[in-house]
PDB file of N, CA and C in Angstrom:
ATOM      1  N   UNK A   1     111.625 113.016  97.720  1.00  0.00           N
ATOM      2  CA  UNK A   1     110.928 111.973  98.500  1.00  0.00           C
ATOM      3  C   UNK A   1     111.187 110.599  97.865  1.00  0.00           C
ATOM      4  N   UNK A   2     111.754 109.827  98.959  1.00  0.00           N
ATOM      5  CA  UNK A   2     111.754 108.317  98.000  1.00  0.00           C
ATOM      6  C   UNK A   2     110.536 107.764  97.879  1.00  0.00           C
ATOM      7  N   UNK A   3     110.903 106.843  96.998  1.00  0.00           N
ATOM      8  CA  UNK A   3     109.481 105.549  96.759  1.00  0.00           C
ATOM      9  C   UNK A   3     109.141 104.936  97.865  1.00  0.00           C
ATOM     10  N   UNK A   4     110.119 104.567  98.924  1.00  0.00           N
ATOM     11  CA  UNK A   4     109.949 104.104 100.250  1.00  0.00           C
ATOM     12  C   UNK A   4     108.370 104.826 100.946  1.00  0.00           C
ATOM     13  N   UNK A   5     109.378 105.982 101.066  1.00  0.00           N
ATOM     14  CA  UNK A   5     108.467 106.960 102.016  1.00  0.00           C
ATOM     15  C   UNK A   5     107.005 107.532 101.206  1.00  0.00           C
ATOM     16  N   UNK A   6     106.810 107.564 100.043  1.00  0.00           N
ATOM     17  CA  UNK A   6     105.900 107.912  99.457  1.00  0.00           C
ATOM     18  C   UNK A   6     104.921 106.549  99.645  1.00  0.00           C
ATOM     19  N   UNK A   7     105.038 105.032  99.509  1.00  0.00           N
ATOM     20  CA  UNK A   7     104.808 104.309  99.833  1.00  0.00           C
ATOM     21  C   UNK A   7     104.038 104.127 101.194  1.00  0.00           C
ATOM     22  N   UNK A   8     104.968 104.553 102.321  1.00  0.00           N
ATOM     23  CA  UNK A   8     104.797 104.620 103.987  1.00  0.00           C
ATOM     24  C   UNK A   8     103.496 105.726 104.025  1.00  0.00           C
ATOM     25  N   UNK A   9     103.870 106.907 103.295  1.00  0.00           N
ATOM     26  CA  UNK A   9     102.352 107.792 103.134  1.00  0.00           C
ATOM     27  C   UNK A   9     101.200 106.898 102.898  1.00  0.00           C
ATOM     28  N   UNK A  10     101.275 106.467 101.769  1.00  0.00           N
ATOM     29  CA  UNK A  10      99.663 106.221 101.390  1.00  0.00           C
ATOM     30  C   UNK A  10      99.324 105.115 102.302  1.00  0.00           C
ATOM     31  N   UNK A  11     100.248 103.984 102.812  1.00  0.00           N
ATOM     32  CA  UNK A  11      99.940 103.018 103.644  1.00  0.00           C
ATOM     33  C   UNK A  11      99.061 104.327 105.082  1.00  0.00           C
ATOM     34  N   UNK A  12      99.569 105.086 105.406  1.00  0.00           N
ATOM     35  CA  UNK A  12      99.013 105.791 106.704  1.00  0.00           C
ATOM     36  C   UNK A  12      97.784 106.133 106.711  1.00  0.00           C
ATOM     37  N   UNK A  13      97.715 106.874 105.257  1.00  0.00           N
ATOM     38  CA  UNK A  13      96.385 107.427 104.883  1.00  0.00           C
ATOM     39  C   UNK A  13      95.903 106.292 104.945  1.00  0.00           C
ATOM     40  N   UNK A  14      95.679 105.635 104.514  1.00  0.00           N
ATOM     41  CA  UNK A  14      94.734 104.419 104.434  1.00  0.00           C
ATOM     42  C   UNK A  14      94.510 104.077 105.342  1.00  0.00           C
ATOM     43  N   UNK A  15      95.478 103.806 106.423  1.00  0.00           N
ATOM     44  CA  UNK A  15      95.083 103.168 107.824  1.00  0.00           C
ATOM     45  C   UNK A  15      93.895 104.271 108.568  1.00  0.00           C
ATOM     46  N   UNK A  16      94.483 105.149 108.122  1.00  0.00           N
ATOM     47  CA  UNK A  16      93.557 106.884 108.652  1.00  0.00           C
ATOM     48  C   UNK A  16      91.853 106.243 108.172  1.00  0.00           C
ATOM     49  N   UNK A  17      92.348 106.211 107.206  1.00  0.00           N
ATOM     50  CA  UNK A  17      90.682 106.180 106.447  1.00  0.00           C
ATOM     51  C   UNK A  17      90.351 105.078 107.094  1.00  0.00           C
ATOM     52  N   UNK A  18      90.554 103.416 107.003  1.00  0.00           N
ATOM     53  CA  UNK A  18      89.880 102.681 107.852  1.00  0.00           C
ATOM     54  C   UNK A  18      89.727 102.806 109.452  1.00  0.00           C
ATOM     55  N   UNK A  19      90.336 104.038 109.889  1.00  0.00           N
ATOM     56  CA  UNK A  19      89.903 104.246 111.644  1.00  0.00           C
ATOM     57  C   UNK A  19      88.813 105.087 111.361  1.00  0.00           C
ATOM     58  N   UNK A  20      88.732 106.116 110.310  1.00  0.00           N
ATOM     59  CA  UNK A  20      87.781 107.238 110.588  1.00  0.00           C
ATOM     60  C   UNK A  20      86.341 106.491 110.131  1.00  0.00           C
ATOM     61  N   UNK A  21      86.043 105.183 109.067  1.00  0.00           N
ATOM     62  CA  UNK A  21      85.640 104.110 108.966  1.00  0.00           C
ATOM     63  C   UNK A  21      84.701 103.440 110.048  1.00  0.00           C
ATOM     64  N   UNK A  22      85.310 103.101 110.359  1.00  0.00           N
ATOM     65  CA  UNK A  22      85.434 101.670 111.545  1.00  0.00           C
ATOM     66  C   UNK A  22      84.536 102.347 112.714  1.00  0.00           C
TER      67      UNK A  22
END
């Protein structure tokens, strides 16, 4: 897995968490 895409993960999760959030 690159640094890119490992990167692109946690950005998602996060977005995840501020919808389940919000």
């Amino acid at each position: 897995m690159t640094a890119n895409a490992e990167k692109t993960r946690e950005f998602t999760g996060r977005h995840m968490l501020f919808t389940i959030l919000a």
